[in-house]
C-alpha atoms as a PDB file:
ATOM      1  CA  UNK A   1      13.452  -1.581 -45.189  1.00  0.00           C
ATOM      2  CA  UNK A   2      15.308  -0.985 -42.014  1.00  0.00           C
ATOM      3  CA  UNK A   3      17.349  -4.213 -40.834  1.00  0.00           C
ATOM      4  CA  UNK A   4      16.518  -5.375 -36.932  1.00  0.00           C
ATOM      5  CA  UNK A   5      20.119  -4.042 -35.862  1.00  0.00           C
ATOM      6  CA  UNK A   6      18.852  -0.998 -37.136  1.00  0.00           C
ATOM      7  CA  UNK A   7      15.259  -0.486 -35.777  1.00  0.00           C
ATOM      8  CA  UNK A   8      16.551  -1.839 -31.972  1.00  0.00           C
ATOM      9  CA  UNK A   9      16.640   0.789 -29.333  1.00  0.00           C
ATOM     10  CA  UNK A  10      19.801   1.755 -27.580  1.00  0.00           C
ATOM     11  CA  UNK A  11      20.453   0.154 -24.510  1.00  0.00           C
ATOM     12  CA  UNK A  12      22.417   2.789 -22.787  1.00  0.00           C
ATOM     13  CA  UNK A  13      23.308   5.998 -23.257  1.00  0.00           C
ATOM     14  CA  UNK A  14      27.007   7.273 -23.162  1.00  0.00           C
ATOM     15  CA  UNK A  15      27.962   5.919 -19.595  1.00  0.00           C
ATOM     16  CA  UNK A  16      30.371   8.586 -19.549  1.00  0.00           C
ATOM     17  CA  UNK A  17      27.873  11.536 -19.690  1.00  0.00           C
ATOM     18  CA  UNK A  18      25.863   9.012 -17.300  1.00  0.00           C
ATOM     19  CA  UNK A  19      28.483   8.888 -14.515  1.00  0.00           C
ATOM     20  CA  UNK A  20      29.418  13.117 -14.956  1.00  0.00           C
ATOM     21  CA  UNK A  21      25.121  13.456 -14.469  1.00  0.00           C
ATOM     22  CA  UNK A  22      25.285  11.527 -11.276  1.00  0.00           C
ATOM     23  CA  UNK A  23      28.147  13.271  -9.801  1.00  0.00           C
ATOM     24  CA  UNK A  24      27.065  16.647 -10.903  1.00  0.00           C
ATOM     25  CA  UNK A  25      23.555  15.709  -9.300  1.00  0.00           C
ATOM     26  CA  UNK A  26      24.168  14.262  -5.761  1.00  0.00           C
ATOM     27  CA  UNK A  27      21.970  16.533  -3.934  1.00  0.00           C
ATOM     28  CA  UNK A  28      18.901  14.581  -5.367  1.00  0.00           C
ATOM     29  CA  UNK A  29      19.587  11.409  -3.788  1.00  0.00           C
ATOM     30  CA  UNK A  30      17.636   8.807  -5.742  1.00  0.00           C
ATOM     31  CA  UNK A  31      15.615  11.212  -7.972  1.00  0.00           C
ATOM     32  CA  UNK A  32      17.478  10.805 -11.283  1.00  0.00           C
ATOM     33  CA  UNK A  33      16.762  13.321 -14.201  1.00  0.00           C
ATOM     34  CA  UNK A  34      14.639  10.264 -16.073  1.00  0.00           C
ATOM     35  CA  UNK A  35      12.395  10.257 -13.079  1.00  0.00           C
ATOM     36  CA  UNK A  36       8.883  11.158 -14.819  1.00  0.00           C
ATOM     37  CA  UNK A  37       6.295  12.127 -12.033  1.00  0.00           C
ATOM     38  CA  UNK A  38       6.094  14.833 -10.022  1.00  0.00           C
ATOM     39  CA  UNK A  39       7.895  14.316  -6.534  1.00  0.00           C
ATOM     40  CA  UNK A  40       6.348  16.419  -4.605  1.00  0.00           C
ATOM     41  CA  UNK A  41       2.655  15.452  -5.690  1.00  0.00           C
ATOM     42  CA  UNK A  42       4.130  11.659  -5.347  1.00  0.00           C
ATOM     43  CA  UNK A  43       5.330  12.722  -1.959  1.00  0.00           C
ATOM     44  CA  UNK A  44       1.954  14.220  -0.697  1.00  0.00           C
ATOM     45  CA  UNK A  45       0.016  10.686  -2.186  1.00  0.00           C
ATOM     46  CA  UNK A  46       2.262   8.663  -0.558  1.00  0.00           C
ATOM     47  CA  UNK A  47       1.702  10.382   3.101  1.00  0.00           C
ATOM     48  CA  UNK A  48      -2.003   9.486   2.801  1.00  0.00           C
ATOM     49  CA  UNK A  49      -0.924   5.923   1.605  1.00  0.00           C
ATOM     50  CA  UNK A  50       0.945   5.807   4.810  1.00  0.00           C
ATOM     51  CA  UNK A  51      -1.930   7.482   7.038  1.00  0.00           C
ATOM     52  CA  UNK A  52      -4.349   4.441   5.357  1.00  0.00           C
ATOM     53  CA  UNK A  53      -1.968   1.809   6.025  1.00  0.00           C
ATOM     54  CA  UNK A  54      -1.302   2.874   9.795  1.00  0.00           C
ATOM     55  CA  UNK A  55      -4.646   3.154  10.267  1.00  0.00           C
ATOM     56  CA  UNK A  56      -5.293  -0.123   9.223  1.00  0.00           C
ATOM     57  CA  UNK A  57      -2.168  -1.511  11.865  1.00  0.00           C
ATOM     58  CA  UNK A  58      -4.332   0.324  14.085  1.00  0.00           C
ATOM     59  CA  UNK A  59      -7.648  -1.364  13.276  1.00  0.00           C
ATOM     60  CA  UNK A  60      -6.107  -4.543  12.984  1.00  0.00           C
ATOM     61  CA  UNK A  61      -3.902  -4.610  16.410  1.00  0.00           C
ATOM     62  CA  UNK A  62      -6.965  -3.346  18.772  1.00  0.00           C
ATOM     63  CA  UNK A  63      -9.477  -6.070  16.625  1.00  0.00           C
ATOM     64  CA  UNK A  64      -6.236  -8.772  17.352  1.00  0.00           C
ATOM     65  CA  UNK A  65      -6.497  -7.733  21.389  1.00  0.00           C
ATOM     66  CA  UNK A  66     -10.326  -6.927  21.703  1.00  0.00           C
ATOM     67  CA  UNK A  67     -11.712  -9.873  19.898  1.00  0.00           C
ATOM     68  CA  UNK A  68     -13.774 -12.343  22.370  1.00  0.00           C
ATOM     69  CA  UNK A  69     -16.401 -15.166  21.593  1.00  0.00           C
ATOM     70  CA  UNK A  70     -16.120 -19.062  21.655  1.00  0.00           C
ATOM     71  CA  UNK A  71     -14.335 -19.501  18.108  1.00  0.00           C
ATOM     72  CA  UNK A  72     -12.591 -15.963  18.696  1.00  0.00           C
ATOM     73  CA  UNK A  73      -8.990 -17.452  19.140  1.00  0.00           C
ATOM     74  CA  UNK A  74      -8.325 -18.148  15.129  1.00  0.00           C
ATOM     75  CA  UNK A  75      -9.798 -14.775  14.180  1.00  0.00           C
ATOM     76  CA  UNK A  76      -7.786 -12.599  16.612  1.00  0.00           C
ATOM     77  CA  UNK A  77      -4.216 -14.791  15.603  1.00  0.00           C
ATOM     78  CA  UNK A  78      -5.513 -13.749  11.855  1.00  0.00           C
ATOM     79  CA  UNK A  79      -5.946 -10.031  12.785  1.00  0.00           C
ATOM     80  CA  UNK A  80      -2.867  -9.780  14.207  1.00  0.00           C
ATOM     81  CA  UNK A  81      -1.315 -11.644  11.341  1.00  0.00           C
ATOM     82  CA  UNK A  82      -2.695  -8.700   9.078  1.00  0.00           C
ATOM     83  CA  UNK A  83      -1.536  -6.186  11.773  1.00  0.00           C
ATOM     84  CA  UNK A  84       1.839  -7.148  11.113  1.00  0.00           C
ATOM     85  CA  UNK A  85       1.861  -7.129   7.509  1.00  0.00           C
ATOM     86  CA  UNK A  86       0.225  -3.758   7.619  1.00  0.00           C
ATOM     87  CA  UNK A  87       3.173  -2.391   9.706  1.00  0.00           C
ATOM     88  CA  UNK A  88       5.397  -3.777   6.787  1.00  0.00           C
ATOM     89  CA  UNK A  89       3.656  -1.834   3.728  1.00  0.00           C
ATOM     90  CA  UNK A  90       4.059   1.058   6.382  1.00  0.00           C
ATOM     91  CA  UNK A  91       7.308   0.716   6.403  1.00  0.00           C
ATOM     92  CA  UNK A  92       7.774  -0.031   3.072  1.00  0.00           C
ATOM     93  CA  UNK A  93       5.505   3.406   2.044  1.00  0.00           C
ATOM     94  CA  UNK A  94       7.794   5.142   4.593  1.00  0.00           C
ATOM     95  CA  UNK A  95      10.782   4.383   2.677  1.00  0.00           C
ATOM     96  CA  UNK A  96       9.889   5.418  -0.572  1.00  0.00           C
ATOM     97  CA  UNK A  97       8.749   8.500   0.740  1.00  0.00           C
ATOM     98  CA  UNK A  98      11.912   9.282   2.335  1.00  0.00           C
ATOM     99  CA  UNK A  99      14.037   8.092  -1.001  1.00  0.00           C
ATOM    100  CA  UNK A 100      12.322  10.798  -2.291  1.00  0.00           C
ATOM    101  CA  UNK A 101      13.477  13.591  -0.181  1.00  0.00           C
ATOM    102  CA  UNK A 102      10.126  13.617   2.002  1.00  0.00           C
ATOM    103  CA  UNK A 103       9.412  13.323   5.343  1.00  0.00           C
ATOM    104  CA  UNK A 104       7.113   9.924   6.340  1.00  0.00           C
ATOM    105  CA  UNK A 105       4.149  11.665   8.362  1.00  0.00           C
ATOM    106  CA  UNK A 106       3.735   9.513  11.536  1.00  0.00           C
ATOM    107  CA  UNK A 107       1.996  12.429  13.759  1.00  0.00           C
ATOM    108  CA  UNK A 108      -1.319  11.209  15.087  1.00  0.00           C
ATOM    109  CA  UNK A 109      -2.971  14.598  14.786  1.00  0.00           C
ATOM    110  CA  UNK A 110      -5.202  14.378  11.876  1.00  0.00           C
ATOM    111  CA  UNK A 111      -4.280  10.606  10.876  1.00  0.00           C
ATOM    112  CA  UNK A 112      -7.884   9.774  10.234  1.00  0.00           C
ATOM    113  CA  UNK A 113      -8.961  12.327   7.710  1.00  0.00           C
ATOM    114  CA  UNK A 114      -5.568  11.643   5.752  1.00  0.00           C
ATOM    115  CA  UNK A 115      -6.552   8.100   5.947  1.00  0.00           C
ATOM    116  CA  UNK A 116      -8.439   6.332   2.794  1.00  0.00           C
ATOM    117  CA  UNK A 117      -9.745   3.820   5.584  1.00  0.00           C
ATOM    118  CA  UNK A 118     -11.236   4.469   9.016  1.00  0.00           C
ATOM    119  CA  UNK A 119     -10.854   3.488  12.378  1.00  0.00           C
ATOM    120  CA  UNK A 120     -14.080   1.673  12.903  1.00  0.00           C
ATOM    121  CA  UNK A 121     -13.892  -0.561  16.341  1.00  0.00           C
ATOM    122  CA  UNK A 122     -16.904  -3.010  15.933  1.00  0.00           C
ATOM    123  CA  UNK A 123     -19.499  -3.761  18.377  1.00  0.00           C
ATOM    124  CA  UNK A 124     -18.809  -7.747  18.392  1.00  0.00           C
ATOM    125  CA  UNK A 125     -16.288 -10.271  16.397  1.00  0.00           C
ATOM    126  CA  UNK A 126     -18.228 -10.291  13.185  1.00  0.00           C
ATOM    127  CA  UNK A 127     -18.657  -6.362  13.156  1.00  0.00           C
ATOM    128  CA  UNK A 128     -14.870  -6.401  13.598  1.00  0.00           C
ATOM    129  CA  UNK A 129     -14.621  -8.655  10.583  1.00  0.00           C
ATOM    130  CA  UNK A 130     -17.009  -6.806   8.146  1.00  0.00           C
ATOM    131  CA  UNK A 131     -14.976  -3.251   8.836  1.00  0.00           C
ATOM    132  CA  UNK A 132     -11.776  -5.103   7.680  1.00  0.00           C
ATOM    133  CA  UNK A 133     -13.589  -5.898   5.206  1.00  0.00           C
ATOM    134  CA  UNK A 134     -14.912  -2.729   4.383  1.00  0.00           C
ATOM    135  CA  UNK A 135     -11.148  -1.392   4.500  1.00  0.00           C
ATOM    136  CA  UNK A 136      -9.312  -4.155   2.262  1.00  0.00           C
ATOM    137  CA  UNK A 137     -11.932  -3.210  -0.136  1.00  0.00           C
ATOM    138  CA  UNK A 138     -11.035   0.380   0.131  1.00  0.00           C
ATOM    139  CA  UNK A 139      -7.453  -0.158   0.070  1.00  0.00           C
ATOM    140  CA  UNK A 140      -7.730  -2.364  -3.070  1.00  0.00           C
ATOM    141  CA  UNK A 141     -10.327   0.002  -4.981  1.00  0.00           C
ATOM    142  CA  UNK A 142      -7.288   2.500  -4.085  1.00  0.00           C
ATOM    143  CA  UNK A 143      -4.079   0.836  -4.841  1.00  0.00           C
ATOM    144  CA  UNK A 144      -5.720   0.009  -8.133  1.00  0.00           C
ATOM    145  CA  UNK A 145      -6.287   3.477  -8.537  1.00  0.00           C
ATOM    146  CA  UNK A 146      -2.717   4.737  -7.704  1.00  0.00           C
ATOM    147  CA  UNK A 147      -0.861   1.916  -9.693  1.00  0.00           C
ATOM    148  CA  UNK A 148      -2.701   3.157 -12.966  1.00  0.00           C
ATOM    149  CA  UNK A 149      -2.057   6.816 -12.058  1.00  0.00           C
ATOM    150  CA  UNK A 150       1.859   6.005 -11.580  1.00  0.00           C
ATOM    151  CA  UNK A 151       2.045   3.952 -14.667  1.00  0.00           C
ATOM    152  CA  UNK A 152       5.659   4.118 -15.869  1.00  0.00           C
ATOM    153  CA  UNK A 153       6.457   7.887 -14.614  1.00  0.00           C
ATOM    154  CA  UNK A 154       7.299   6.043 -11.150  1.00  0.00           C
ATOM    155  CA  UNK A 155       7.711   2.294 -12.003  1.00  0.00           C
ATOM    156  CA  UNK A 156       9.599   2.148  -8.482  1.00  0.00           C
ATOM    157  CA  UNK A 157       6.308   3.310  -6.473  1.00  0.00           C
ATOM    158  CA  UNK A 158       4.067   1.671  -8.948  1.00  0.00           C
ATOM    159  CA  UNK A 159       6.133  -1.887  -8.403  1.00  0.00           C
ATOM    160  CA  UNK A 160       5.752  -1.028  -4.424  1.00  0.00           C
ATOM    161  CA  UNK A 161       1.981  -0.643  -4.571  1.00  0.00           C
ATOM    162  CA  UNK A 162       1.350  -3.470  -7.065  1.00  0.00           C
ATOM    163  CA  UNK A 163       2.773  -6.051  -3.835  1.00  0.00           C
ATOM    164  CA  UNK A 164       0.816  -4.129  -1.114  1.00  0.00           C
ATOM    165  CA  UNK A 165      -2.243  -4.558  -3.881  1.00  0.00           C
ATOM    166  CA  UNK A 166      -1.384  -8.247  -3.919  1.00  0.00           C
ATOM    167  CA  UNK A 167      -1.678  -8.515  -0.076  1.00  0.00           C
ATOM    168  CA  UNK A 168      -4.649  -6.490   0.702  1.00  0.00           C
ATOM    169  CA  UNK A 169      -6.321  -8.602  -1.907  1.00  0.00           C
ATOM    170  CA  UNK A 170      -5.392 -11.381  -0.107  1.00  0.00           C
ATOM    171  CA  UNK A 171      -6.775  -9.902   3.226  1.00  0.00           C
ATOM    172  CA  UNK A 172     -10.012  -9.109   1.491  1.00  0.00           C
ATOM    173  CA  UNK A 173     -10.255 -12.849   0.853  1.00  0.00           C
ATOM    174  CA  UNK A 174      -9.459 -13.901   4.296  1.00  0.00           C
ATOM    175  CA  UNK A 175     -12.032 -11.462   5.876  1.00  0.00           C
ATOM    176  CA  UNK A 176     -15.121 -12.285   3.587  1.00  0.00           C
ATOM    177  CA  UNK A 177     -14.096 -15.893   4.401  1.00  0.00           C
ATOM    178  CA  UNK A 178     -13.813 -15.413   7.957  1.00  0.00           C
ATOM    179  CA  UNK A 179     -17.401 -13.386   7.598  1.00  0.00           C
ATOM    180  CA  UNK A 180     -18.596 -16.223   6.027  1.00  0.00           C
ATOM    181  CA  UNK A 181     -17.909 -18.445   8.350  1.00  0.00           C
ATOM    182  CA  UNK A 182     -18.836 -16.490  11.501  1.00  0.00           C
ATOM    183  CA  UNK A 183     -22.491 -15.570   9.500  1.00  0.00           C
ATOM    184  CA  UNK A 184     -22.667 -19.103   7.771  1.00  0.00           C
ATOM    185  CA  UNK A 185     -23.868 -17.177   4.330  1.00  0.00           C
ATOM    186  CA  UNK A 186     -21.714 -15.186   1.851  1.00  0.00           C
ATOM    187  CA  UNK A 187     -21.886 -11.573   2.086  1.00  0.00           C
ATOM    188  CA  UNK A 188     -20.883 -10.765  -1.591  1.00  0.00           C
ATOM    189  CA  UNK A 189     -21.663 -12.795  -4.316  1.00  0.00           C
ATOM    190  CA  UNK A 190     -19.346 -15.483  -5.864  1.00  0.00           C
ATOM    191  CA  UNK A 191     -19.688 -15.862  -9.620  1.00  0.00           C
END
């Protein structure tokens, strides 16, 4: 029977041949050798992460400006609220796609059909508050997706997505609360 010192895994491997890889492999910037995924198919997920969330600043910001009616004032401060935390996982997407060696994709031209979300304006405030609805559902269905298709290969994107899942749950929350409010019924059931 193996004893526990010898069943443990090694922390570390030889920091020497560690520090000669990283010198020897500069030109890869933050892409190590024990990076598992596929950067480039990483790369080209993470532009349409990036289209979906600046769609969604997009939504958000015109919905924070456009909104009118008598109890409108609370709804637009949340919509901008969400605008600004949706420019932050932009940013945050942006990032990781440039510490890969990619280029964020902020051209306009065809944003929409690299989006997971659309652009949807709304006729009235609770139109406006069931398409952000709509869209934090998306977004979560899709994070979900992406975090269990990352797994461990990229822990760093996975980690990334797993807070932005966190937060677009929470905006899910505050919109079918707000549409509750504003309809005076739930729209989904509550168990």
């Amino acid at each position: 029977m193996a004893t526990a010192s010898e069943t443990k895994k090694p922390f570390l491997s030889d920091v020497k041949a560690l520090r000669e890889k990283a010198r020897k492999q500069l030109a890869l910037g933050a892409v190590t050798p024990a990076y598992k995924g596929d950067v480039k198919q990483t790369i080209e997920i993470l532009q349409s992460v990036l289209a979906t969330e600046i769609v969604c600043v997009l939504r958000y910001t015109m919905h924070s400006i456009a909104a009118t009616g008598i109890s409108s004032e609370s709804v637009k401060e949340e919509f901008a609220t969400h605008a600004r935390e949706e420019q932050e996982h932009m940013t945050q997407v942006a990032e990781r796609i440039n510490q890969l060696g990619g280029t964020p994709n902020f051209n306009p031209e065809g944003l929409a059909s690299r989006s997971a979300s659309e652009y949807s304006e709304g006729d009235n405030l609770v139109d406006m508050i069931r398409e952000n609805l709509v869209a934090e559902r998306i977004a979560v269905e899709h994070y979900r997706e992406l975090i269990r298709y990352f797994g461990d290969d990229d822990a760093t994107t996975r980690v990334m997505l797993e807070g932005i899942l966190g937060t677009e749950e929470e905006h899910a929350n505050d919109m079918h609360d707000l549409l509750v409010a504003h309809e005076g019924k739930p729209d989904l059931p509550k168990n």
